[in-house]
C-alpha atoms as a PDB file:
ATOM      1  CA  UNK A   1      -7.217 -12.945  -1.541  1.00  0.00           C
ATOM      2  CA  UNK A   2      -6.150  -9.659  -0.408  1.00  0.00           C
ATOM      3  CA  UNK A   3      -8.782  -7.035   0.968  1.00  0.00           C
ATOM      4  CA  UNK A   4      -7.526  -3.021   2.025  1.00  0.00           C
ATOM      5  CA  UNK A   5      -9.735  -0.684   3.592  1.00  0.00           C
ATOM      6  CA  UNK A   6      -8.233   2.864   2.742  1.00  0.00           C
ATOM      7  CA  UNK A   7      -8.727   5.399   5.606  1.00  0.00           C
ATOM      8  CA  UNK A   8      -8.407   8.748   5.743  1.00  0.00           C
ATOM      9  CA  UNK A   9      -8.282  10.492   9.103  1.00  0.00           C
ATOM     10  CA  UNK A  10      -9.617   7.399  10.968  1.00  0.00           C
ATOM     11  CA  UNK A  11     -12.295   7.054   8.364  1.00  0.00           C
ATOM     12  CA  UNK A  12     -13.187   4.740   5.956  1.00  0.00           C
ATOM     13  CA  UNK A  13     -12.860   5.741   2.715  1.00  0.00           C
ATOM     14  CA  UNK A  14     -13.745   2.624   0.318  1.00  0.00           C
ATOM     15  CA  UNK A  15     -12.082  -1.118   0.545  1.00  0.00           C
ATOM     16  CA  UNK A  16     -10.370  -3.005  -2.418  1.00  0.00           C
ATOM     17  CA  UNK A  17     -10.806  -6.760  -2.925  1.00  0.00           C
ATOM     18  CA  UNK A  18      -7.856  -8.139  -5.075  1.00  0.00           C
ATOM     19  CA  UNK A  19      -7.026 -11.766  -6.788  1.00  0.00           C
ATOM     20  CA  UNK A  20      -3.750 -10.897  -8.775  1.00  0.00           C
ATOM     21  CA  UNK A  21       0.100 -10.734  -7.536  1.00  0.00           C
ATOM     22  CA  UNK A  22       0.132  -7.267  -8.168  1.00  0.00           C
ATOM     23  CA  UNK A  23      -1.253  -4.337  -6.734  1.00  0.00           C
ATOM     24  CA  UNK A  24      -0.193  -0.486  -7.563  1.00  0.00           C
ATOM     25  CA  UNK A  25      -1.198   2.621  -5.935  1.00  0.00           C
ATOM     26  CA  UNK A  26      -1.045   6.045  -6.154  1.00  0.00           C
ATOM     27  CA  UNK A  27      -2.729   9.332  -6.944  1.00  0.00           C
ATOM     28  CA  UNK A  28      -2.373   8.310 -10.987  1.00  0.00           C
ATOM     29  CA  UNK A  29      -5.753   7.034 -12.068  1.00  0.00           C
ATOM     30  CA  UNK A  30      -3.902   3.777 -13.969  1.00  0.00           C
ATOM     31  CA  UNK A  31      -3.272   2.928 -10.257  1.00  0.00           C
ATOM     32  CA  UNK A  32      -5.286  -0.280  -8.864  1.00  0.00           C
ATOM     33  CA  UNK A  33      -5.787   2.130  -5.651  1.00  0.00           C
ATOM     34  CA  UNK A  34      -6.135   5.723  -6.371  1.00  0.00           C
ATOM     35  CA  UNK A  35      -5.055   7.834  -3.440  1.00  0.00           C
ATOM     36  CA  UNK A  36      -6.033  11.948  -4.901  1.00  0.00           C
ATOM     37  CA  UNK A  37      -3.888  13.829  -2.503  1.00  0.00           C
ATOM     38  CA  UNK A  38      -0.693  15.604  -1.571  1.00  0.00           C
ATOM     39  CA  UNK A  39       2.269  13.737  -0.607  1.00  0.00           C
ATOM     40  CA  UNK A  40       0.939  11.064  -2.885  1.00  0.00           C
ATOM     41  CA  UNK A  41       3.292  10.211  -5.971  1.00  0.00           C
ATOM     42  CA  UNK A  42       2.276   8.927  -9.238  1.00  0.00           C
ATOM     43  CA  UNK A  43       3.330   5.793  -9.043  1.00  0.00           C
ATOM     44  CA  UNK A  44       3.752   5.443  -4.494  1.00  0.00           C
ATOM     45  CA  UNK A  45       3.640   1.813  -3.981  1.00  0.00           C
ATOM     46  CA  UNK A  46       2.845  -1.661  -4.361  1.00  0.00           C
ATOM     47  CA  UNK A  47       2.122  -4.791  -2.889  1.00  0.00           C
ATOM     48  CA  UNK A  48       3.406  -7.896  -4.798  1.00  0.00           C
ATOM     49  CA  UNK A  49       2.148 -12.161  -4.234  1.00  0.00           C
ATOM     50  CA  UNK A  50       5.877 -13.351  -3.788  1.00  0.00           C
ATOM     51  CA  UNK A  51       4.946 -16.979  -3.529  1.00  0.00           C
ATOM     52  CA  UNK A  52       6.138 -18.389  -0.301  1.00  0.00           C
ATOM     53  CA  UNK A  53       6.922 -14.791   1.758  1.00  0.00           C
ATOM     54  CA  UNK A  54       3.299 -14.173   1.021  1.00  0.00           C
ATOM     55  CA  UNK A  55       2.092 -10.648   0.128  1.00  0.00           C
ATOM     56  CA  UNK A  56       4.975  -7.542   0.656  1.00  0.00           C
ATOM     57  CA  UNK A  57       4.831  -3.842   0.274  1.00  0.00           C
ATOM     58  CA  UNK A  58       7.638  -1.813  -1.108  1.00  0.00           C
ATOM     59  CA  UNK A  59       8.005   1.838  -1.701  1.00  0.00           C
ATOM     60  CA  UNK A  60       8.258   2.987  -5.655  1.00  0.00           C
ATOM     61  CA  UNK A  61      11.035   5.713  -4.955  1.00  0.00           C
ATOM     62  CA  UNK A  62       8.632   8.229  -3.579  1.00  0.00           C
ATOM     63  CA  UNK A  63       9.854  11.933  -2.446  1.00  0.00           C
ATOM     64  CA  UNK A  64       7.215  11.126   1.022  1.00  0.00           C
ATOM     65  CA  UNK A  65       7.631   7.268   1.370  1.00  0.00           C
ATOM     66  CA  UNK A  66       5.907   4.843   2.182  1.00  0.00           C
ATOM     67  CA  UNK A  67       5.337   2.896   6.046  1.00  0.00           C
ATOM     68  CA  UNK A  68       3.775   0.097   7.503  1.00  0.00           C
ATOM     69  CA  UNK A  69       3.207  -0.030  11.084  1.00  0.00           C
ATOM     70  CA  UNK A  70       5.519   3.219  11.194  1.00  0.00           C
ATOM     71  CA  UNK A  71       8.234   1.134   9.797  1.00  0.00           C
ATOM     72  CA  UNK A  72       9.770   3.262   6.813  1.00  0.00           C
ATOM     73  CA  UNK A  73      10.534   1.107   4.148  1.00  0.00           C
ATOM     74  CA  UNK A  74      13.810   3.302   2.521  1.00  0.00           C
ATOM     75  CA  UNK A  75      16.651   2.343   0.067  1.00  0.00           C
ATOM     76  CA  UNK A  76      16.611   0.898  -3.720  1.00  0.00           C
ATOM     77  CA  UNK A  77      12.837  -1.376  -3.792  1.00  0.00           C
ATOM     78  CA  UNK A  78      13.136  -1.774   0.139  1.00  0.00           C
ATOM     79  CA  UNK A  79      10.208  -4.263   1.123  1.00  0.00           C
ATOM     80  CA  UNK A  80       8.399  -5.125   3.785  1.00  0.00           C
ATOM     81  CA  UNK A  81       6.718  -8.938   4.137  1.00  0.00           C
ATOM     82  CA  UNK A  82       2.832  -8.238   5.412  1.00  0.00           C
ATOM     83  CA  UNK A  83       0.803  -9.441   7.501  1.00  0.00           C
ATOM     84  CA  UNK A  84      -3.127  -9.933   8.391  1.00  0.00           C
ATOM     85  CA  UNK A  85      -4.137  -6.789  10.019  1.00  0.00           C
ATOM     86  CA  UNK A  86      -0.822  -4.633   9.213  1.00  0.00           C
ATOM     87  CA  UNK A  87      -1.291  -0.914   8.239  1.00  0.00           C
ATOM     88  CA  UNK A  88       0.286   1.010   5.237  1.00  0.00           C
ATOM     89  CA  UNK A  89       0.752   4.957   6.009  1.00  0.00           C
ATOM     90  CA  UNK A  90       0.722   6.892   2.406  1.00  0.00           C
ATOM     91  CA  UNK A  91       0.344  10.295   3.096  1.00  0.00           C
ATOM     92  CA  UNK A  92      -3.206  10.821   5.440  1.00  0.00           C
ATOM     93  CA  UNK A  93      -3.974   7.710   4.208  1.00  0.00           C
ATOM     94  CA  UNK A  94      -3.955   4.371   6.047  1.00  0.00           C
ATOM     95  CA  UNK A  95      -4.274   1.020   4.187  1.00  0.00           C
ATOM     96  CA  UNK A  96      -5.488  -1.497   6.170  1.00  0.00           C
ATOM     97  CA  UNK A  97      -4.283  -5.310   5.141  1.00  0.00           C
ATOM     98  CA  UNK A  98      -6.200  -8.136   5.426  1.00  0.00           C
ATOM     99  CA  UNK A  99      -5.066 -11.298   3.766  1.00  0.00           C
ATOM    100  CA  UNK A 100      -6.919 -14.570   3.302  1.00  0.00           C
END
């Protein structure tokens, strides 16, 4: 199971309970997490089940990008594996990642 709290300036904003290998997000309202801002792309991430590394994030060719714990994740599908308790940085926005 995978569980993000979305904050916005050190708020909490709403938290997302998932049980499927894929999770999209973006300011596009098809998006499993819809982030409505500037600096948000259509299509800005997602986090993917990839069976023994776990859960990673990558960055959908955004113009803003995409970090976790202030790591940017650059290049061609760059990804990053996650962990319990890392953060995402879209934007304002700060996904929190809890896995279970």
């Amino acid at each position: 199971m995978l569980k993000i709290n979305v904050l916005h300036e050190n708020r909490l904003v709403d938290t997302y309970k998932f049980d499927k290998p894929e999770v999209f997000i973006g300011h596009a309202p098809e998006n499993d997490i819809m982030l409505d801002a500037l600096g948000v792309a259509k299509e800005h991430a997602q986090i993917e089940f990839i069976g023994g590394n776990g859960w990673v994030a990558s960055d959908r060719e955004s113009r803003t990008g995409t970090c976790v714990n202030g790591n940017i994740l650059t290049g061609f599908r760059a990804r990053y594996v996650l962990r319990d308790g890392d953060v995402i940085q879209i934007g304002k926005f700060n996904l929190e990642v809890h896995i279970s």
